[in-house]
Protein backbone atom coordinates (compact mmCIF):
# COMPACT_ATOMS: atom_id res chain seq x y z
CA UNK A 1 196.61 17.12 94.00
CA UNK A 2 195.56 15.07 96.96
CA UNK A 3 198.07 14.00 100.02
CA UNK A 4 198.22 10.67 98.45
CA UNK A 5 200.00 12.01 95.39
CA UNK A 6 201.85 14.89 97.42
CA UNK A 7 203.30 12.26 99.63
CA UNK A 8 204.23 10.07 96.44
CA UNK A 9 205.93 12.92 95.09
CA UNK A 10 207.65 13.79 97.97
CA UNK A 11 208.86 10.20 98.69
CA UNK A 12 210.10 9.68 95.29
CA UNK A 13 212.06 13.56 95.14
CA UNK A 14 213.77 12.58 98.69
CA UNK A 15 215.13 9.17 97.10
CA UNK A 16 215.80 10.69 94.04
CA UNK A 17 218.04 13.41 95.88
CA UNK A 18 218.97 11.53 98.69
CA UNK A 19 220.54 8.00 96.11
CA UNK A 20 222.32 10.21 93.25
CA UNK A 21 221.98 7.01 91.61
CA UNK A 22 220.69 6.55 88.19
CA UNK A 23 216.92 5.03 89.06
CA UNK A 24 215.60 7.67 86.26
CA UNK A 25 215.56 5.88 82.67
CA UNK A 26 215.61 7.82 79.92
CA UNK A 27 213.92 6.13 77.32
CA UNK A 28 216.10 4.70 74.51
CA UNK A 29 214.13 5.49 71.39
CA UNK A 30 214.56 8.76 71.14
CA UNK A 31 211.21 10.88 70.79
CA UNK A 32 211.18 13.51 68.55
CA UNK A 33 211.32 17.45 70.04
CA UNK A 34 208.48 19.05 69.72
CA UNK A 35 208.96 23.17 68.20
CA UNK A 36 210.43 25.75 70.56
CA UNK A 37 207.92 27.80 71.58
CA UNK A 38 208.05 30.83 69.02
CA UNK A 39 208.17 33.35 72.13
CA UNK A 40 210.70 31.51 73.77
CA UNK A 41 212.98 31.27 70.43
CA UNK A 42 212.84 35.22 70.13
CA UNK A 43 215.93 37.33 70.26
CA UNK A 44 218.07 34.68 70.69
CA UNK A 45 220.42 32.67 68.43
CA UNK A 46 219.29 30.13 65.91
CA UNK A 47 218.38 27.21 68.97
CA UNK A 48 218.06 23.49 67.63
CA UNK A 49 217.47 20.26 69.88
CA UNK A 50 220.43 18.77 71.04
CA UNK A 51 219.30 16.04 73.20
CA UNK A 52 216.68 14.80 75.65
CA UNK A 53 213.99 12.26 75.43
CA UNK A 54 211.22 10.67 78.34
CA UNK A 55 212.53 11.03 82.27
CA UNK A 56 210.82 8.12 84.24
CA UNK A 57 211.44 7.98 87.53
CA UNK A 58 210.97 4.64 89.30
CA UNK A 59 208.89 3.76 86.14
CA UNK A 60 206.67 6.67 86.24
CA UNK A 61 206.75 9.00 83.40
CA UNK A 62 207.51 12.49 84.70
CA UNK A 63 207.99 14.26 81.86
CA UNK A 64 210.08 14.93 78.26
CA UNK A 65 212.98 17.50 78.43
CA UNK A 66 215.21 18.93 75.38
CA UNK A 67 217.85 20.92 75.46
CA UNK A 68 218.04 23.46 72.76
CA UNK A 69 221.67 24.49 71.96
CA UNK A 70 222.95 27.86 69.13
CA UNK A 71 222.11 25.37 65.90
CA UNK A 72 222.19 22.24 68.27
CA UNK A 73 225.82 22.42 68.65
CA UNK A 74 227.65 20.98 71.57
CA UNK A 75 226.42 22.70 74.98
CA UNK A 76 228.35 25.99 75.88
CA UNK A 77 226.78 27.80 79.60
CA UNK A 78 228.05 30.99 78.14
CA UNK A 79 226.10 31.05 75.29
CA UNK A 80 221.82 30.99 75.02
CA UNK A 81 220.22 27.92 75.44
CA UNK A 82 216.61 26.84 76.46
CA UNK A 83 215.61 23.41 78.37
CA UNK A 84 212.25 22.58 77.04
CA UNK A 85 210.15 20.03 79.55
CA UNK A 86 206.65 18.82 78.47
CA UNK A 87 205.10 17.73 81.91
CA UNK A 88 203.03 14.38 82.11
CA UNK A 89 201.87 14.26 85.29
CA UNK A 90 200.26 17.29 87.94
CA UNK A 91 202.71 19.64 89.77
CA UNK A 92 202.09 22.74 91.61
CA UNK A 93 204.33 25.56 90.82
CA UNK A 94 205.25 25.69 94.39
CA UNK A 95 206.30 22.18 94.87
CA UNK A 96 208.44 22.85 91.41
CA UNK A 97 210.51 25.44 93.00
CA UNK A 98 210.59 23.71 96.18
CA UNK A 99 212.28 20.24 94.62
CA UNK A 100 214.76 22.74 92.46
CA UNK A 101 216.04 24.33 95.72
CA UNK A 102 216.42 20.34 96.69
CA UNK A 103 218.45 19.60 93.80
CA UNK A 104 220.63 22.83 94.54
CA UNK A 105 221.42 21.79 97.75
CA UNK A 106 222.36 18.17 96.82
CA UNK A 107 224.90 19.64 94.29
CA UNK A 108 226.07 22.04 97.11
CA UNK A 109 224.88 25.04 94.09
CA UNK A 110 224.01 28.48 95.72
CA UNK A 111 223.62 28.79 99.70
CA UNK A 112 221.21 29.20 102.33
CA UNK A 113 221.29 32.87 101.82
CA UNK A 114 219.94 32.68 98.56
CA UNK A 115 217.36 30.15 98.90
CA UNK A 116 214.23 31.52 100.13
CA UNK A 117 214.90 34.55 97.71
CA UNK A 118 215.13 31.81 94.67
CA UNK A 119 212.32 29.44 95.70
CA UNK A 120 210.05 33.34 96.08
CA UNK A 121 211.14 34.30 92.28
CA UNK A 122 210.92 30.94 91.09
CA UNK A 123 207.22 30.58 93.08
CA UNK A 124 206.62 33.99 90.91
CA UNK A 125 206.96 32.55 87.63
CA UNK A 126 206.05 28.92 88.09
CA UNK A 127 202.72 27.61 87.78
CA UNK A 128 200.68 24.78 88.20
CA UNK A 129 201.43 22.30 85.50
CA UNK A 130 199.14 19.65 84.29
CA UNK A 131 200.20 16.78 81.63
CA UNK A 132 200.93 18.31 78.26
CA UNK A 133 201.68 21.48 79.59
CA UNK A 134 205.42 22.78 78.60
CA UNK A 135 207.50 25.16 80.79
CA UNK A 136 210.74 26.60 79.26
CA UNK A 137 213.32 27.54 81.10
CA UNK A 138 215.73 30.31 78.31
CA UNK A 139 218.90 31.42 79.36
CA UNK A 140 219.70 34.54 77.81
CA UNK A 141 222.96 35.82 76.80
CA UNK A 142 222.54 38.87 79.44
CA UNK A 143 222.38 35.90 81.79
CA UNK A 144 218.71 36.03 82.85
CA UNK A 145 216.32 33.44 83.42
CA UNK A 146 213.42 33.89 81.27
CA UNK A 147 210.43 30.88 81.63
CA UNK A 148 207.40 30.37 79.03
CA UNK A 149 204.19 28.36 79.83
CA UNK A 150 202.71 26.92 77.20
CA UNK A 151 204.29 29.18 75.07
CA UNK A 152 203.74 32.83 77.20
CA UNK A 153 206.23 34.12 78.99
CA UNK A 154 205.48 33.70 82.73
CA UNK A 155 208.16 35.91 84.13
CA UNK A 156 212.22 36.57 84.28
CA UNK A 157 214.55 36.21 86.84
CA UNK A 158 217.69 38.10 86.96
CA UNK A 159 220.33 36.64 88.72
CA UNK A 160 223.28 35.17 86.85
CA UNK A 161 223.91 32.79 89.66
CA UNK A 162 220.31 31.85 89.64
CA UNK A 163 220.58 30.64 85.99
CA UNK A 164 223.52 28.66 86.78
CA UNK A 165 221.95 26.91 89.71
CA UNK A 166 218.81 26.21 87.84
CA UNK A 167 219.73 24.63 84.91
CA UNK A 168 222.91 22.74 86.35
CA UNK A 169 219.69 20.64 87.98
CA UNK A 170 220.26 18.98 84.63
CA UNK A 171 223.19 20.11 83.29
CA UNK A 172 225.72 20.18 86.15
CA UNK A 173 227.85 17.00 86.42
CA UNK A 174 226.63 16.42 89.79
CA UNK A 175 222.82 15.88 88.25
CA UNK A 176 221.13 13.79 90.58
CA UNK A 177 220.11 11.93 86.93
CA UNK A 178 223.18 11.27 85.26
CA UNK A 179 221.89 9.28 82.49
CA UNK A 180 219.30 12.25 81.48
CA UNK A 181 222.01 14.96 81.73
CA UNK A 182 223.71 12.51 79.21
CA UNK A 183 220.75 12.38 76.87
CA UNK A 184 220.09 15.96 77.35
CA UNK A 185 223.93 16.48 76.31
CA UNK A 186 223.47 14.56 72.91
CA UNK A 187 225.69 12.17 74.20
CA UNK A 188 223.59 8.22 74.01
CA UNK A 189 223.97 6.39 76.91
């Protein structure tokens, strides 16, 4: 990724955490989820799509998400659940972890104290994503993180307050993309 891009990025995650407003669109015809990874499905309750769909951000496509609920029933944090994303454009694993501490901190989820020990686990686990990649993001009902690339796991994190702070980046009222978490939910908007 050259600075142009990084600088793109990095413009576009400050105004997308710095507005909370709804500037993502999430496209209205719904697109259709792809499997669940068969590793990522394992040990877990029967998971079915929920919701989700295309996040653009300022018109750029960034990337399709699905939430995958116990038989795609209404979302319960206390039960397993996996957020599927399909990546269309480049990120570096770094920069991933990075922006989700960002969108922590604009929710006011976790602390400083916890940070740089998140964005090091989350650094661990997340690589370098290219379009059509898929990272999936499992949480277990022992309250782990686990995360699959492309279908292999990449790596667990155990920290029940991780997993909350993590996946409230989409699923937490205060979502810096409302209308997503909405989609994401099942609910149309």
């Amino acid at each position: 990724m050259n600075w142009l891009q990084r600088s793109f990025i990095s413009i576009v995650s400050v105004l997308v955490v710095a507005s909370g407003a709804p500037i993502a669109s999430a496209q209205s015809d719904a697109l259709s989820a792809p499997a669940l990874p068969v590793a990522a499905a394992a040990g877990t309750m029967t998971l079915k799509p929920r919701g989700g769909g295309l996040l653009r951000v300022f018109g750029f496509r960034v990337y399709n998400a699905y939430l995958w609920t116990p038989d795609g029933a209404s979302f319960d944090p206390r039960k397993p659940y996996a957020l599927d994303i399909e990546y269309l454009r480049n990120f570096e694993g770094r920069a991933l972890a990075e922006q989700s501490i960002k969108e922590m901190r604009s929710q006011e989820i976790g602390s400083d104290a916890v940070y740089p020990k998140w964005v090091a686990e989350m650094t661990r686990v997340f690589p370098n994503v290219k379009p059509n990649d898929r990272l999936t993001g499992v949480a277990t009902a022992e309250r782990t993180a686990k995360f699959f690339y492309n279908g292999a796991l990449a790596g667990e994190i155990r920290d029940p307050e991780f997993v909350d702070a993590f996946f409230g980046i989409w699923l937490n009222e205060k979502s810096s993309q409302p209308r997503f978490r909405e989609r994401l939910l099942g609910n149309k908007q």
